[in-house]
C-alpha atoms as a PDB file:
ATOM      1  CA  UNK A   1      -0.793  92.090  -5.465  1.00  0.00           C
ATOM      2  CA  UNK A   2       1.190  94.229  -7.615  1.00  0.00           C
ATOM      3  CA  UNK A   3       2.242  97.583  -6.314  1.00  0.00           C
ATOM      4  CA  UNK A   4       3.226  98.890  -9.973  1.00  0.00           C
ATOM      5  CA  UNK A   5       0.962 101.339 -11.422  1.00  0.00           C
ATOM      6  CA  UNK A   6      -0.560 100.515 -15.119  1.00  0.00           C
ATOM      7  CA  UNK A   7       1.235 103.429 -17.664  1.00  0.00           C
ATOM      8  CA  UNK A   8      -1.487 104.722 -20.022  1.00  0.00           C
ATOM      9  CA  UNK A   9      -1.297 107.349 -22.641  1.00  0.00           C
ATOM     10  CA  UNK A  10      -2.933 109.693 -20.208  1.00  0.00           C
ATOM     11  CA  UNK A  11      -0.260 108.839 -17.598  1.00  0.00           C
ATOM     12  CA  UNK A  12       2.699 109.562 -19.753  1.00  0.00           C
ATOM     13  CA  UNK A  13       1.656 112.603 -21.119  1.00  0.00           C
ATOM     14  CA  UNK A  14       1.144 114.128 -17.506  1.00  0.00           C
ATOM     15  CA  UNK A  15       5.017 112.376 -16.762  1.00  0.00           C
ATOM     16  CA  UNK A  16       5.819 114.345 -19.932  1.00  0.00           C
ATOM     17  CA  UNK A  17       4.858 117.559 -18.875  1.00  0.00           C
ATOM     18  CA  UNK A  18       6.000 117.516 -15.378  1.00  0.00           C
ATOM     19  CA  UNK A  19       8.609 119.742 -14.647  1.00  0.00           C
ATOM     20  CA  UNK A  20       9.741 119.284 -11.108  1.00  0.00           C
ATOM     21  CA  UNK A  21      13.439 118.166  -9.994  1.00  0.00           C
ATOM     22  CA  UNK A  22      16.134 118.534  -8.179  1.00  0.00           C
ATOM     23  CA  UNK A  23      19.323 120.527  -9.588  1.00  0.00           C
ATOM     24  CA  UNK A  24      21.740 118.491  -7.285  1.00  0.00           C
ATOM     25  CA  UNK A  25      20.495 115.378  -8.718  1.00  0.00           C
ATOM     26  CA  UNK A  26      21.226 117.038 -12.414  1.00  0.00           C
ATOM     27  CA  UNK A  27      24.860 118.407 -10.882  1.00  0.00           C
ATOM     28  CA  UNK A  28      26.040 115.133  -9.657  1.00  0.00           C
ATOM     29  CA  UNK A  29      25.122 113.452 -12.991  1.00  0.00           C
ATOM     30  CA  UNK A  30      26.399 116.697 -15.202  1.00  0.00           C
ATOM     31  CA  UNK A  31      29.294 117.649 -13.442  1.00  0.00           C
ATOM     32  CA  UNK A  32      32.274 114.818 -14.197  1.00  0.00           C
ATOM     33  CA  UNK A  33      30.997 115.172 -17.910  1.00  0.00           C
ATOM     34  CA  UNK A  34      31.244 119.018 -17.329  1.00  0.00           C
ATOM     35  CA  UNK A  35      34.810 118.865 -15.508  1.00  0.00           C
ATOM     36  CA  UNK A  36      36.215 115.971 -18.129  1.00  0.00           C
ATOM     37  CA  UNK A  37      35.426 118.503 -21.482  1.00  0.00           C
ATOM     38  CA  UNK A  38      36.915 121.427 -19.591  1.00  0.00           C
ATOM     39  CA  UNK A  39      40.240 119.398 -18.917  1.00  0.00           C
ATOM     40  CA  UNK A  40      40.033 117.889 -22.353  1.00  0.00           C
ATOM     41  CA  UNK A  41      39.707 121.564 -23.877  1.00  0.00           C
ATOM     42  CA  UNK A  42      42.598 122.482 -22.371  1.00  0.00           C
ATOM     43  CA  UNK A  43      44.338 119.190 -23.038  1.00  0.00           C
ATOM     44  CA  UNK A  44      43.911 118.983 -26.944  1.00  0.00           C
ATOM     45  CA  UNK A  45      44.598 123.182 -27.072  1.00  0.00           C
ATOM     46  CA  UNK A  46      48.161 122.586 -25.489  1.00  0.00           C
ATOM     47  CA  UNK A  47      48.938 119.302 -27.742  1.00  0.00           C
ATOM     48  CA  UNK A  48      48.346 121.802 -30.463  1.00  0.00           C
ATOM     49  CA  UNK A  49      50.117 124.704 -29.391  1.00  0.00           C
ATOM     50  CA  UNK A  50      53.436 122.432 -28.673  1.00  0.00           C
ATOM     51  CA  UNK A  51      53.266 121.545 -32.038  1.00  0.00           C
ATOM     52  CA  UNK A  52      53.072 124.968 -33.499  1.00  0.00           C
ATOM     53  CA  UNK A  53      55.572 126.217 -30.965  1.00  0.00           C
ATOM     54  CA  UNK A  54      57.640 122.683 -32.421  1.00  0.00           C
ATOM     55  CA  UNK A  55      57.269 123.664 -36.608  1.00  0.00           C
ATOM     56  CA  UNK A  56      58.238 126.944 -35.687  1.00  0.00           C
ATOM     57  CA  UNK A  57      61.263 126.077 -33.860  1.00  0.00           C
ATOM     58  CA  UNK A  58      62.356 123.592 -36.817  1.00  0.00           C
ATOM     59  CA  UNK A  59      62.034 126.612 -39.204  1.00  0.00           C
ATOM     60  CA  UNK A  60      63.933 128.751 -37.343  1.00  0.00           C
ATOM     61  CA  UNK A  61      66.758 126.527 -36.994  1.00  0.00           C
ATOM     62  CA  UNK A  62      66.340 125.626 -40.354  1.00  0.00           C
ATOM     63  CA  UNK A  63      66.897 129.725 -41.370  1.00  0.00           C
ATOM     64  CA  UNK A  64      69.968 129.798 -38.979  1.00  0.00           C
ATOM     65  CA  UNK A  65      71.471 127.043 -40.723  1.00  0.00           C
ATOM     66  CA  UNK A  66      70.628 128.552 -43.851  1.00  0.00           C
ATOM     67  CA  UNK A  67      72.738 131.729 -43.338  1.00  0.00           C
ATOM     68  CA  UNK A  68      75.644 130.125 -42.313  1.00  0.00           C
ATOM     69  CA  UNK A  69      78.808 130.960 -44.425  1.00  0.00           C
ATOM     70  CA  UNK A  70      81.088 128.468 -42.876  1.00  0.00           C
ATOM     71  CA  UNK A  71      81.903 125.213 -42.966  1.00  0.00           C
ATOM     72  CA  UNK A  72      79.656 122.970 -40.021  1.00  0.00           C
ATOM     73  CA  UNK A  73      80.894 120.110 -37.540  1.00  0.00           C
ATOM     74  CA  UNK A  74      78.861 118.038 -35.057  1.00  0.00           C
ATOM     75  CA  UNK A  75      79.474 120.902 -32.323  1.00  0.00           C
ATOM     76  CA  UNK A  76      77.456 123.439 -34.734  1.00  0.00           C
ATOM     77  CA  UNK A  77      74.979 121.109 -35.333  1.00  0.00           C
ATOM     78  CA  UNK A  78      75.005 120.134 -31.538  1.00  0.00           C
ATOM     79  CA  UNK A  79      74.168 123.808 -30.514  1.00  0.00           C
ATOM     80  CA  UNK A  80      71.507 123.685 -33.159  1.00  0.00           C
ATOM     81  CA  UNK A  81      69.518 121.099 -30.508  1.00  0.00           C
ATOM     82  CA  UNK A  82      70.211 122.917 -27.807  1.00  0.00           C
ATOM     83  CA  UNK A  83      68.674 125.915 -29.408  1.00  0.00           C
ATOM     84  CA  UNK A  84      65.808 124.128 -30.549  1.00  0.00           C
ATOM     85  CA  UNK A  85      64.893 122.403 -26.920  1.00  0.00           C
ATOM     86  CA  UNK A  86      64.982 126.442 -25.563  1.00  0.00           C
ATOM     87  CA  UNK A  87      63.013 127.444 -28.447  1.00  0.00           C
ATOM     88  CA  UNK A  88      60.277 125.010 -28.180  1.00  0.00           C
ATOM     89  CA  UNK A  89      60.530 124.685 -24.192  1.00  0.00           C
ATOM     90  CA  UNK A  90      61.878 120.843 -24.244  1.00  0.00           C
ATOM     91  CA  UNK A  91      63.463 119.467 -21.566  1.00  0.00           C
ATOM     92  CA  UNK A  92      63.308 116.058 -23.197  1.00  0.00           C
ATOM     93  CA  UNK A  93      65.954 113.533 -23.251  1.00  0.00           C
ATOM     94  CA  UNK A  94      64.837 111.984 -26.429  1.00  0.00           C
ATOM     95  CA  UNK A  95      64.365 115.319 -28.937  1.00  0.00           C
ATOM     96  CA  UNK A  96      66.694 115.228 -31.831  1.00  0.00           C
ATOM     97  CA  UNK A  97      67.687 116.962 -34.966  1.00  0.00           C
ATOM     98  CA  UNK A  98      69.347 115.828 -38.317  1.00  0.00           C
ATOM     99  CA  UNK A  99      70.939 117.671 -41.022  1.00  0.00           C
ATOM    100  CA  UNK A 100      71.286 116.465 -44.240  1.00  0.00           C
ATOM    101  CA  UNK A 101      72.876 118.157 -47.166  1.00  0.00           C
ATOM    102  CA  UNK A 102      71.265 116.573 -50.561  1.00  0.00           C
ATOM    103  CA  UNK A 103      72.257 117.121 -54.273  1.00  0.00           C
ATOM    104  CA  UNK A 104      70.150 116.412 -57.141  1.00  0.00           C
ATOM    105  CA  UNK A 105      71.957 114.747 -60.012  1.00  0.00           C
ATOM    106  CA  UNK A 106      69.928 113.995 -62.545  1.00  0.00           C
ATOM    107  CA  UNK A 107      66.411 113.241 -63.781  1.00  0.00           C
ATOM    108  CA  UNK A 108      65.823 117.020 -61.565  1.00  0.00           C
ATOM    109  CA  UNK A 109      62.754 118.215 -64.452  1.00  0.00           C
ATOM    110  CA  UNK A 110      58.696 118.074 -63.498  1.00  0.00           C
ATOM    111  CA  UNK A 111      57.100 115.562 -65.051  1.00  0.00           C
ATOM    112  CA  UNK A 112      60.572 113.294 -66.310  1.00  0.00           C
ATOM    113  CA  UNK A 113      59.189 109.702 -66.357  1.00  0.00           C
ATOM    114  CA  UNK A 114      62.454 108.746 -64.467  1.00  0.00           C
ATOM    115  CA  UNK A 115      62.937 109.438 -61.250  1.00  0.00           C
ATOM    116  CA  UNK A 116      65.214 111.795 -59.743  1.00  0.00           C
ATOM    117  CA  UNK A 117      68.676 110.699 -58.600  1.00  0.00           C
ATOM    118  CA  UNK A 118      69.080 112.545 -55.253  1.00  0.00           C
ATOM    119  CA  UNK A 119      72.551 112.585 -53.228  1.00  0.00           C
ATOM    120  CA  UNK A 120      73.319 112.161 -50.432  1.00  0.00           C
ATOM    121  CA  UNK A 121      76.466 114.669 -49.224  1.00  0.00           C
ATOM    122  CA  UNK A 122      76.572 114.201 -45.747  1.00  0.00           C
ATOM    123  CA  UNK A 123      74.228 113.993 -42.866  1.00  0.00           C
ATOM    124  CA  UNK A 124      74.830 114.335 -39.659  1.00  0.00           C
ATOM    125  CA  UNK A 125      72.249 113.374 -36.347  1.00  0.00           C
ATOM    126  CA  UNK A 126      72.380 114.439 -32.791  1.00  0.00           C
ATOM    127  CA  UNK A 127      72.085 111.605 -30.026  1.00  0.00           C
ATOM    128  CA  UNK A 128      71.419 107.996 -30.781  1.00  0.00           C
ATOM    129  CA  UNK A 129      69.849 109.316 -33.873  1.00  0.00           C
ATOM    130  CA  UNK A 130      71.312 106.999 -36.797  1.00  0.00           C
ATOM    131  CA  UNK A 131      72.599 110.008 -39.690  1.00  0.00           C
ATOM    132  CA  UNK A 132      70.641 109.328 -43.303  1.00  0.00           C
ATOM    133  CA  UNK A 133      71.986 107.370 -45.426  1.00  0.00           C
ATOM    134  CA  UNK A 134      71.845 106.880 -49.182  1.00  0.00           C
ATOM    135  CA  UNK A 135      69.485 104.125 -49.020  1.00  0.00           C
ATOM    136  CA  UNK A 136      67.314 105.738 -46.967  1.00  0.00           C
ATOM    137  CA  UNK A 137      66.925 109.212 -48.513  1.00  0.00           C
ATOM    138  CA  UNK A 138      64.738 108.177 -51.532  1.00  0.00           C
ATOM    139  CA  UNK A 139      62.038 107.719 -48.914  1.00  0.00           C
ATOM    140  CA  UNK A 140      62.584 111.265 -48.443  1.00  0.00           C
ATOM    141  CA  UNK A 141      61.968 112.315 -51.950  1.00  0.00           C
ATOM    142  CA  UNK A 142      58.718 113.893 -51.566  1.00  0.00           C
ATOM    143  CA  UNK A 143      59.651 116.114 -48.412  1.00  0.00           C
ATOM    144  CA  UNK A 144      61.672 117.041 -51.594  1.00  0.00           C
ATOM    145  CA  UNK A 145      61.231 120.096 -53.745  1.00  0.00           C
ATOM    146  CA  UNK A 146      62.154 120.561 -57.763  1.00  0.00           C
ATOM    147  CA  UNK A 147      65.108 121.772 -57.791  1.00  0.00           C
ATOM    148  CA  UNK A 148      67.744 122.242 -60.734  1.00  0.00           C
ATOM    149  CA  UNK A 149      70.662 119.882 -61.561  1.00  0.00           C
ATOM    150  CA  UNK A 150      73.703 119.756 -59.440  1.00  0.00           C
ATOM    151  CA  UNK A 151      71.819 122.051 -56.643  1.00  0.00           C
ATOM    152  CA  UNK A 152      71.957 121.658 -52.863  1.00  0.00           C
ATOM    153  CA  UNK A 153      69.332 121.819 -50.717  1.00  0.00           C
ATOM    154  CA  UNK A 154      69.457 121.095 -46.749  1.00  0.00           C
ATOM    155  CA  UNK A 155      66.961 118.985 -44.954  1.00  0.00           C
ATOM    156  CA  UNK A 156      66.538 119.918 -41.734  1.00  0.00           C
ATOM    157  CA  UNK A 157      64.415 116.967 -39.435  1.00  0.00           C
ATOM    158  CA  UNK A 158      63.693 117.525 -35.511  1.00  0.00           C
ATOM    159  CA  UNK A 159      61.348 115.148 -32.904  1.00  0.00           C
ATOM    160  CA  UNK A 160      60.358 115.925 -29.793  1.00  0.00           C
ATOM    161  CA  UNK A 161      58.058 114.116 -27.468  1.00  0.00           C
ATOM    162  CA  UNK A 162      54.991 115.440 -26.065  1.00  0.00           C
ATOM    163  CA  UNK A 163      53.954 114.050 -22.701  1.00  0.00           C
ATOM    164  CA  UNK A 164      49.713 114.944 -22.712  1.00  0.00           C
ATOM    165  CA  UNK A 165      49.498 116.888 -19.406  1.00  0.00           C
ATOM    166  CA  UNK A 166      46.215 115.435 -18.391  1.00  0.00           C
ATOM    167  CA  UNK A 167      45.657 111.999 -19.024  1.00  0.00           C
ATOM    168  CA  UNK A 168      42.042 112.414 -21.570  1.00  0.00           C
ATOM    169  CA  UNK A 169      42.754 109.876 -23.956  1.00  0.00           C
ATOM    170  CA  UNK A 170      45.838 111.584 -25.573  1.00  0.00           C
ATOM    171  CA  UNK A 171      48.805 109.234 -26.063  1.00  0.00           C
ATOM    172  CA  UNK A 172      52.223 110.575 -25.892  1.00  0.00           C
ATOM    173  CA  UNK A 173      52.895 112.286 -29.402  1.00  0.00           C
ATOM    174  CA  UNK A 174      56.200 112.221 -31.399  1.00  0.00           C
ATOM    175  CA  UNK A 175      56.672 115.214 -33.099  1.00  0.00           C
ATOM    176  CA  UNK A 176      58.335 114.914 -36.470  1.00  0.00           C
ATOM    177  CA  UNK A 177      58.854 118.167 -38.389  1.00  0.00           C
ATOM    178  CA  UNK A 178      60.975 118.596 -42.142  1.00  0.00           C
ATOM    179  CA  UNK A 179      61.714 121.696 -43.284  1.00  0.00           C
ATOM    180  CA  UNK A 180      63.691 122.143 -46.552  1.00  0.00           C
ATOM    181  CA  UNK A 181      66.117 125.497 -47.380  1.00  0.00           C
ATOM    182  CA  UNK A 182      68.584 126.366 -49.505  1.00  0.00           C
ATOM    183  CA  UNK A 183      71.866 128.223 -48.309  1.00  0.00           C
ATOM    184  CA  UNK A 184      71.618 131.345 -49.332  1.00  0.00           C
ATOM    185  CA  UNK A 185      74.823 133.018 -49.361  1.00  0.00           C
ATOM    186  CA  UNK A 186      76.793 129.992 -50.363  1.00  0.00           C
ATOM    187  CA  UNK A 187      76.017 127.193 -53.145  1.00  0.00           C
ATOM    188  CA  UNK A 188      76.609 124.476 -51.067  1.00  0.00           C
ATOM    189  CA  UNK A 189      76.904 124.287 -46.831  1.00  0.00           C
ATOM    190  CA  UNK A 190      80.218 121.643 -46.380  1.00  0.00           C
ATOM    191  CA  UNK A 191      80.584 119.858 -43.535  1.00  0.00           C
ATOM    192  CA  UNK A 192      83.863 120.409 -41.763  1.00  0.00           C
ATOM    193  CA  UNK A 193      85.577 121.001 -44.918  1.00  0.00           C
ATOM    194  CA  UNK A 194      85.001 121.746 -48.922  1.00  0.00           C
ATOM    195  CA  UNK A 195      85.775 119.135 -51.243  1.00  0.00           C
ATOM    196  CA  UNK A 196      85.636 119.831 -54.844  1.00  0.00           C
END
C-alpha cells in the first residue's frame, strides 16, 4: 500500500497558502548566496577602482613627460615607472611603460583617402618590454590623433597586472592604458640628444 498522499486542487491550494517555516532552514540555503554577492561586490568595485587609480597614473606621467624641457635617456624614463608603480600602488614585477616619440609626415588631413605616414623617432620601453618599432606603430594609428604635418606627439603606454583579491570568477587583468600629449614647451622631446 502506498503511503503517498493523492495531490488535488484542493490540496495544493491549502500547500499554497501555508505559511509556516523555519528561518534556519531559509539561512542555511540563503546565506553562501548572500556571503558570495557581498565578496563579489567588493571584488568587481576594487577591479574597477585599480583601473581608475591605473588611467590616472598613465596621465599623470604622461603630463610630467609633457613638461619636460630637456633632452630624456632610459634613466628618465626609468624613474617614470617607478613613479607610476607608487602612483597606482604596484608592487608588480611585470608593470611597464613605453615612450614613443611619433612624427606625422604626410597624408596628416581628415578625410585624405591615403593614409597617414606616421614616424617613428624613437621609443624607448622599460623591462623586457620590446621598444616600438616602425612596423609596429601603424597598428597604433588610431590611439592616434589629427595632427598637422611634421608635428610630434608622444605616446605614452603603461600595463600593470591586477591580481582579483577574492577569487569570484575574476581572472587576473592586464591593464593597458595610452595616453597621447604633446610637449608643450618644446616642439619636439629628443631622446638623449637633438638631431636636426
Amino acid at each position: 500500500m502506498s503511503t503517498l498522499k493523492k495531490f488535488t486542487p484542493k490540496s495544493l491550494r491549502r500547500f499554497a497558502k501555508r505559511d509556516e517555516g523555519s528561518m534556519s532552514v531559509e539561512a542555511i540555503l540563503m546565506f553562501p548566496l548572500l556571503t558570495w554577492a557581498y565578496v563579489a561586490t567588493f571584488a568587481f568595485f576594487d577591479a574597477f577602482q585599480a583601473r581608475s587609480v591605473n588611467l590616472k597614473a598613465t596621465f599623470t606621467v604622461a603630463d610630467m613627460i609633457s613638461r619636460e624641457l630637456n633632452t630624456v635617456d632610459a634613466d628618465y624614463i626609468d624613474g617614470l615607472l617607478k613613479l607610476f608603480n607608487s602612483l597606482a600602488d604596484s608592487a608588480d614585477e611585470e608593470t611597464w611603460l613605453r615612450v614613443t616619440s611619433i612624427r606625422c609626415v604626410s597624408d596628416c588631413d581628415i578625410g585624405d583617402e591615403n593614409p597617414r605616414v606616421l614616424s617613428n623617432e624613437w621609443s624607448y620601453a622599460t623591462g623586457s618590454t620590446p621598444a616600438l618599432t616602425q612596423e609596429t606603430l601603424m597598428s597604433f594609428d588610431g590611439a592616434i590623433p589629427v595632427m598637422p604635418e611634421d608635428d610630434y606627439v608622444l605616446m605614452i603606454e603603461t600595463n600593470m597586472s591586477y591580481q582579483p583579491t577574492f577569487n569570484v570568477g575574476l581572472p587576473v587583468l592586464e591593464m593597458n592604458e595610452i595616453a597621447v600629449t604633446r610637449s608643450r614647451f618644446v616642439p619636439r622631446l629628443c631622446w638623449e640628444s637633438c638631431n636636426s
